[in-house]
C-alpha atoms as a PDB file:
ATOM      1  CA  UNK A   1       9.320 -31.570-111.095  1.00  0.00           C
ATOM      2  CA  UNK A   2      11.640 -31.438-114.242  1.00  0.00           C
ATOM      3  CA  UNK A   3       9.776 -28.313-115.179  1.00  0.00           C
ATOM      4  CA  UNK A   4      11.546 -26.374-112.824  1.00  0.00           C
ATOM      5  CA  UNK A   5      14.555 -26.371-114.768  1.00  0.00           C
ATOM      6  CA  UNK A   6      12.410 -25.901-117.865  1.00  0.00           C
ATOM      7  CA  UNK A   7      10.872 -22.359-117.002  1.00  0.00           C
ATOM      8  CA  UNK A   8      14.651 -20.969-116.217  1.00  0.00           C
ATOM      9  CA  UNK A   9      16.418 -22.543-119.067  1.00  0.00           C
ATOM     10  CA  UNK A  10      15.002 -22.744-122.622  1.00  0.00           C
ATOM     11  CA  UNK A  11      17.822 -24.752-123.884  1.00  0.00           C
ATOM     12  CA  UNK A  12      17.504 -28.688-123.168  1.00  0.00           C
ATOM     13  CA  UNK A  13      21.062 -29.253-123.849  1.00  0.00           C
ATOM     14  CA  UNK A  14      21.928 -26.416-120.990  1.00  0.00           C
ATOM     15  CA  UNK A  15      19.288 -28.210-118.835  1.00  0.00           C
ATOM     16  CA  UNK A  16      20.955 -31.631-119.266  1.00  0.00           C
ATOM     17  CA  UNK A  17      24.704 -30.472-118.481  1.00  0.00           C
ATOM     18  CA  UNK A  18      23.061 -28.869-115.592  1.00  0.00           C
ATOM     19  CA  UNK A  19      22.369 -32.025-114.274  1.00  0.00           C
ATOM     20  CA  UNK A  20      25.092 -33.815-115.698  1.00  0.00           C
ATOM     21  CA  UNK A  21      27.394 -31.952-114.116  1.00  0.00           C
ATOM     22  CA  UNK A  22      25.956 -29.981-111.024  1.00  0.00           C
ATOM     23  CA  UNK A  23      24.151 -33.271-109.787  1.00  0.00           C
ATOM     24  CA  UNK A  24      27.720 -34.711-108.826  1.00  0.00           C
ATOM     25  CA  UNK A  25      30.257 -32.490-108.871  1.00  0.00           C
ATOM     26  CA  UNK A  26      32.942 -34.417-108.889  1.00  0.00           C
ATOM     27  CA  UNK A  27      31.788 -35.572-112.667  1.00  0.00           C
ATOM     28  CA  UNK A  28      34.633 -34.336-115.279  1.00  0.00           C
ATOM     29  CA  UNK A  29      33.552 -34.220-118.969  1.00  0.00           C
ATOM     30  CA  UNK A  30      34.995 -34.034-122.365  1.00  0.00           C
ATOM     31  CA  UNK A  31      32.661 -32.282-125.040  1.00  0.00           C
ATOM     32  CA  UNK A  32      32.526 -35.711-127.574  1.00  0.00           C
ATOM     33  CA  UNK A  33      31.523 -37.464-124.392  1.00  0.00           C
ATOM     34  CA  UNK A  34      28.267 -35.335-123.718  1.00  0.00           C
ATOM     35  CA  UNK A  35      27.660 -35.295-127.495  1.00  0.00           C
ATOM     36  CA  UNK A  36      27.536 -39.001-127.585  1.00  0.00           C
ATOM     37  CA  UNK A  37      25.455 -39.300-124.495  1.00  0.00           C
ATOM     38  CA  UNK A  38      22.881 -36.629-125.090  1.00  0.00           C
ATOM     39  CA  UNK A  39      22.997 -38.269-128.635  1.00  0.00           C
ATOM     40  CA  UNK A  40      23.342 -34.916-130.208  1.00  0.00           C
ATOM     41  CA  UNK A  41      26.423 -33.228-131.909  1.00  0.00           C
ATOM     42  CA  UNK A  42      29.249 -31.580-130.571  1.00  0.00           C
ATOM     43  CA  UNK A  43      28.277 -28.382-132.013  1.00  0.00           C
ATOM     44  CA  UNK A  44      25.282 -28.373-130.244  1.00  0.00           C
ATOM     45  CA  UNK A  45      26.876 -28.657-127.212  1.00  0.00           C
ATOM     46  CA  UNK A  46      30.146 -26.277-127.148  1.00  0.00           C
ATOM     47  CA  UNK A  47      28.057 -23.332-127.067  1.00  0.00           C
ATOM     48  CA  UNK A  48      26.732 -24.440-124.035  1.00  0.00           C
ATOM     49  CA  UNK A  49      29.684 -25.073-122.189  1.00  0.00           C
ATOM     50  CA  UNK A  50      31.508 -22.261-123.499  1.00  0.00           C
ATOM     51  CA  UNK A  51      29.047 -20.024-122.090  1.00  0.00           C
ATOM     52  CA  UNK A  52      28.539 -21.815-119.205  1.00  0.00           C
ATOM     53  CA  UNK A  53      32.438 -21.726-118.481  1.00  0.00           C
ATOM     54  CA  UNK A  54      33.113 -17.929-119.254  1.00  0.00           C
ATOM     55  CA  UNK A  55      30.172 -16.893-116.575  1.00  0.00           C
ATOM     56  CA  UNK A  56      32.159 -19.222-114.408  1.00  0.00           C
ATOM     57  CA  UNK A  57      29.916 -22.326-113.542  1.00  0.00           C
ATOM     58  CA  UNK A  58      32.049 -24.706-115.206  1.00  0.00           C
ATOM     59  CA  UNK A  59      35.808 -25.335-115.045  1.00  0.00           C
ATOM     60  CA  UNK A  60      37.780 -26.231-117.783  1.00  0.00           C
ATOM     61  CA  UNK A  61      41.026 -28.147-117.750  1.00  0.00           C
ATOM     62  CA  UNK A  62      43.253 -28.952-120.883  1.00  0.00           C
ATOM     63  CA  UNK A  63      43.779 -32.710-120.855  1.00  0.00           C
ATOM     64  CA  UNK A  64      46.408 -32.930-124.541  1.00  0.00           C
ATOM     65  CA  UNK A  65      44.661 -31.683-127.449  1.00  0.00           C
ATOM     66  CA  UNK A  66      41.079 -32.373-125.259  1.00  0.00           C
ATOM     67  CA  UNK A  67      39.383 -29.940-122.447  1.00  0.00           C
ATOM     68  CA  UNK A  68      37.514 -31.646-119.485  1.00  0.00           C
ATOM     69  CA  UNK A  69      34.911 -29.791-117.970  1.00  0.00           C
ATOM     70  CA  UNK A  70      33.348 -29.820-114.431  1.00  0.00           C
ATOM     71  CA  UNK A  71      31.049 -27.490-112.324  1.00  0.00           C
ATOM     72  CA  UNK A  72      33.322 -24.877-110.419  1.00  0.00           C
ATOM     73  CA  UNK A  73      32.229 -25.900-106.873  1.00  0.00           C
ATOM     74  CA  UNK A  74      33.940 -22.769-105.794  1.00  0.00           C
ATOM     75  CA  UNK A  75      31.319 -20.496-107.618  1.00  0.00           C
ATOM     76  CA  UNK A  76      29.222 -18.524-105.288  1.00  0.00           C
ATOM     77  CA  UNK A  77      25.895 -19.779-106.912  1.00  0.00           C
ATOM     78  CA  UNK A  78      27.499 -23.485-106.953  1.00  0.00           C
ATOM     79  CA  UNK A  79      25.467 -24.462-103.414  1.00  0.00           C
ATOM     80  CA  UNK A  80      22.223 -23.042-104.960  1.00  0.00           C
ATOM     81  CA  UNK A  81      22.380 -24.321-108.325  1.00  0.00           C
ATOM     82  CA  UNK A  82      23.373 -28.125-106.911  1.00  0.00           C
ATOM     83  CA  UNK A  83      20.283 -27.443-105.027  1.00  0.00           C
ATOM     84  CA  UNK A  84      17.813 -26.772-108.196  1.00  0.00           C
ATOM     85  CA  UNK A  85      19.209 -29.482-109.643  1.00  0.00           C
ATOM     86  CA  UNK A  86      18.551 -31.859-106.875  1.00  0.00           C
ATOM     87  CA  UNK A  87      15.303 -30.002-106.271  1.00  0.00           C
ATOM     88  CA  UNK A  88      13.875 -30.631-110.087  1.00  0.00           C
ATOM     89  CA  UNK A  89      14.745 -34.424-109.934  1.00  0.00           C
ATOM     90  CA  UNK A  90      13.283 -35.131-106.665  1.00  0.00           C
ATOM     91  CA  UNK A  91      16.380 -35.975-104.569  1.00  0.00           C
ATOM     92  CA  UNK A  92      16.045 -33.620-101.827  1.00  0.00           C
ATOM     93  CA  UNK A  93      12.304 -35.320-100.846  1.00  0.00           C
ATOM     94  CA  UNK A  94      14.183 -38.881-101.023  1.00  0.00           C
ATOM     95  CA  UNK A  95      16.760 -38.071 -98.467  1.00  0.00           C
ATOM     96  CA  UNK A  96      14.225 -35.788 -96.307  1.00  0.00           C
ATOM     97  CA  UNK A  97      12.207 -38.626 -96.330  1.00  0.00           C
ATOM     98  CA  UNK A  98      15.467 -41.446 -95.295  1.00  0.00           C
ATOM     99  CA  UNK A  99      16.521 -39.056 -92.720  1.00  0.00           C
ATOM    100  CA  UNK A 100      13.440 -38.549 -90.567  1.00  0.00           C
ATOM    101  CA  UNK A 101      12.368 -41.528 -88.398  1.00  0.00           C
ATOM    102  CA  UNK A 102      13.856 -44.340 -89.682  1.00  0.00           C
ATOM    103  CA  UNK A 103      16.282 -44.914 -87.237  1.00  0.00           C
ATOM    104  CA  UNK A 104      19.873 -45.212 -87.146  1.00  0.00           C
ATOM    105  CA  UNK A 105      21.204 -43.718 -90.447  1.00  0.00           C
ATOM    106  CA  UNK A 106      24.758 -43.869 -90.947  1.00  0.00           C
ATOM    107  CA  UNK A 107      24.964 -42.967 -94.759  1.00  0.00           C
ATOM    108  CA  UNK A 108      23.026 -42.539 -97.717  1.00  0.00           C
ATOM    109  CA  UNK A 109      24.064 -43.036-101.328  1.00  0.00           C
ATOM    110  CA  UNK A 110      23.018 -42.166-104.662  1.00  0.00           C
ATOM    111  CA  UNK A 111      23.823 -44.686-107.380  1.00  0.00           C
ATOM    112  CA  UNK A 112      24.487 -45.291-110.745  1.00  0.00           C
ATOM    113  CA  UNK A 113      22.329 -43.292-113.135  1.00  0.00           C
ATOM    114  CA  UNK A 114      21.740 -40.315-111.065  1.00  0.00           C
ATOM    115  CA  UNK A 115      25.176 -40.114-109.732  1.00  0.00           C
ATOM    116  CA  UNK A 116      26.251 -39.839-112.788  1.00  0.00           C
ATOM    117  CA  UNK A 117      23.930 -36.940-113.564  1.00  0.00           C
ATOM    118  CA  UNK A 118      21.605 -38.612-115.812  1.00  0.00           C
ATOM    119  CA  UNK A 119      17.718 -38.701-114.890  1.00  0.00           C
ATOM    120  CA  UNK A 120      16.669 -42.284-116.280  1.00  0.00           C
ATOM    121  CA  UNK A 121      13.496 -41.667-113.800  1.00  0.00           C
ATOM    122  CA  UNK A 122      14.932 -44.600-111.447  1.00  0.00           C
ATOM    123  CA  UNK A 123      17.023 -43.753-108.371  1.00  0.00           C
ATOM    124  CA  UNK A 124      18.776 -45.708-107.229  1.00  0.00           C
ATOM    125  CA  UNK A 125      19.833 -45.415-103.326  1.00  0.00           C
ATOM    126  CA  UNK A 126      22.089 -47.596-100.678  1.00  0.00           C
ATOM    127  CA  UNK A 127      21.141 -46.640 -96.888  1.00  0.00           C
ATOM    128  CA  UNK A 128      23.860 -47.354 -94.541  1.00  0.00           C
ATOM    129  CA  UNK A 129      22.426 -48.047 -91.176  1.00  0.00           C
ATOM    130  CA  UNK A 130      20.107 -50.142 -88.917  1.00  0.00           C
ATOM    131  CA  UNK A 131      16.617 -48.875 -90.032  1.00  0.00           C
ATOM    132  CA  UNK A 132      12.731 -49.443 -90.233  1.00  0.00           C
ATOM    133  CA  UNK A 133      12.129 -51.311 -93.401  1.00  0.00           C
ATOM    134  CA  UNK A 134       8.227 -50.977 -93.043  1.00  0.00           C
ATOM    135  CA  UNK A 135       8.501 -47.159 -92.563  1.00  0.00           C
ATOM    136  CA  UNK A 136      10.953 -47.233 -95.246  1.00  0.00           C
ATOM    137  CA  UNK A 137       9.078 -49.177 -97.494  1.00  0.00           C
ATOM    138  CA  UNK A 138       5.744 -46.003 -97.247  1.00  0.00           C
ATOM    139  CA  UNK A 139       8.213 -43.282 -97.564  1.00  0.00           C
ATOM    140  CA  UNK A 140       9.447 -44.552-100.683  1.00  0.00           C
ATOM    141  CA  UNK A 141       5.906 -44.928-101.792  1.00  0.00           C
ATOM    142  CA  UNK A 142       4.762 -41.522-101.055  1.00  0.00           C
ATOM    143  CA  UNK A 143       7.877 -40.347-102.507  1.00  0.00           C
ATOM    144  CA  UNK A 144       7.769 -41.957-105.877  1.00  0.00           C
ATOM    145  CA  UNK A 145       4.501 -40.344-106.027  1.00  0.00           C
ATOM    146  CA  UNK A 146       5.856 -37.007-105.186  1.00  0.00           C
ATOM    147  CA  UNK A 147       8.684 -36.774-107.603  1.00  0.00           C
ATOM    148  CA  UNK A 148       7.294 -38.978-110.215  1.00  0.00           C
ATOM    149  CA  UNK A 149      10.032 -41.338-110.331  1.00  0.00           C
ATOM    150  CA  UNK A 150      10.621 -45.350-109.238  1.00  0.00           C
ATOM    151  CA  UNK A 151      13.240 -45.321-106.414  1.00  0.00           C
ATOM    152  CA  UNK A 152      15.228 -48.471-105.776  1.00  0.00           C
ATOM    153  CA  UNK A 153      16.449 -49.182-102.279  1.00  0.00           C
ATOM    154  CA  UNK A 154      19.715 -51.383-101.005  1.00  0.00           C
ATOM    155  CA  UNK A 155      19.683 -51.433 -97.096  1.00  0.00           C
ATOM    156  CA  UNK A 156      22.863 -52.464 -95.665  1.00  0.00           C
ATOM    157  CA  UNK A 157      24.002 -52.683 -92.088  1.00  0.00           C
ATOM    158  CA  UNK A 158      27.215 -51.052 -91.231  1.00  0.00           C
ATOM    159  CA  UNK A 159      28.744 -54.078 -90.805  1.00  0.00           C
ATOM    160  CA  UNK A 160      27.839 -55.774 -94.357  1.00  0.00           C
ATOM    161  CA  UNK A 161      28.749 -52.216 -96.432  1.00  0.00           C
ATOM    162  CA  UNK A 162      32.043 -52.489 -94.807  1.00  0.00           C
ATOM    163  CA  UNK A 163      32.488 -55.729 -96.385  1.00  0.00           C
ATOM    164  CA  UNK A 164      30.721 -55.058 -99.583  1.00  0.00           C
ATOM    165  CA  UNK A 165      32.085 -50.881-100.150  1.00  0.00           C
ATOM    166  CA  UNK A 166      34.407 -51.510-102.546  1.00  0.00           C
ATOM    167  CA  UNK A 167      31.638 -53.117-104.612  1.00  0.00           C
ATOM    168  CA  UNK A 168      28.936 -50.351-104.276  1.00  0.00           C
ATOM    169  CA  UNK A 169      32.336 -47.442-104.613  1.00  0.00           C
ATOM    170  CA  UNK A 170      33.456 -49.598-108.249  1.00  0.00           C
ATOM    171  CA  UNK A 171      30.017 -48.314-109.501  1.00  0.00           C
ATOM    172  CA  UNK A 172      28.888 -44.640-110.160  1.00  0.00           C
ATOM    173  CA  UNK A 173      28.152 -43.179-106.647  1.00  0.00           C
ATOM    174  CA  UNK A 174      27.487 -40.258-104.760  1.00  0.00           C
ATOM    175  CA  UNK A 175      27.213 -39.702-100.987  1.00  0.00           C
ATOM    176  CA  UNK A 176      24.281 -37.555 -99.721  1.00  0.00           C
ATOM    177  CA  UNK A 177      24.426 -38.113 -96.107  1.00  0.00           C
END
């Protein structure tokens, strides 16, 4: 489903700040940062964001002699390029899937890797809620089969993810639902 982003953008370094930082917008980034997690050099990257920035999909803000970017949720396109993004990794059939009839659904989470906008081809997710494990359990099978990823799965009830939040919020997360 990747390849969705690959017929629109020829540039894999665009394609990976894409997801980076329109899969979780609340994600701020310094340019040495991205270099030394796409493992490629700043160079490669400032281009990138500079252009990215001046059509107005990224913000910048000066942080000392350092900028931090982020995706300017306040861009019209921001809703439908959040939604590509999420489309091309498979989210949006993960949480279509959750949210039909699995019964009482009080959140869902994205965590780790793919809230931080990085598609290690695992998802992790935390469902909030008093649900159907065995209904759960073919969803997530004909979804990992849909978006060609492995999707992890933490079930808590409301009551144990009020004891545990602060855990699950110390890592990388992202709410969906």
């Amino acid at each position: 489903m990747i390849i969705v982003l690959n017929e629109l953008f020829s540039s894999k370094t665009r394609i990976q700040l894409l997801l980076k930082l329109f899969l979780n917008a609340e994600i701020s980034c310094y340019l040495r940062e991205l270099a030394a997690e796409f493992k490629v050099a700043p160079s490669t990257i400032k281009p990138e964001l500079d252009s990215l920035s001046q059509a107005g999909y990224l913000t910048k803000k000066q942080n000392g002699r350092s900028i931090l970017f982020r995706a300017n949720t306040k861009h019209p396109l921001f809703p439908e390029i959040h939604s590509i993004v999420k489309k091309s990794l498979g989210i949006d059939k993960v949480i279509e899937n959750v949210k039909g009839k699995l019964g009482q659904v009080e959140a869902v989470y994205i965590l780790d890797d793919y809230a931080s906008g990085k598609d290690s081809g695992l998802i992790d997710l935390l469902i909030v809620g008093d649900i159907d494990r065995e209904q759960l359990s073919r969803y997530i099978e004909l979804t990992e089969n849909k978006i060609d990823r492995k999707v992890r799965v933490l079930v808590e009830t409301p009551q144990s993810f009020a004891k545990r939040q602060a855990m699950y919020f110390d890592r990388p997360h992202w709410k969906v639902v």
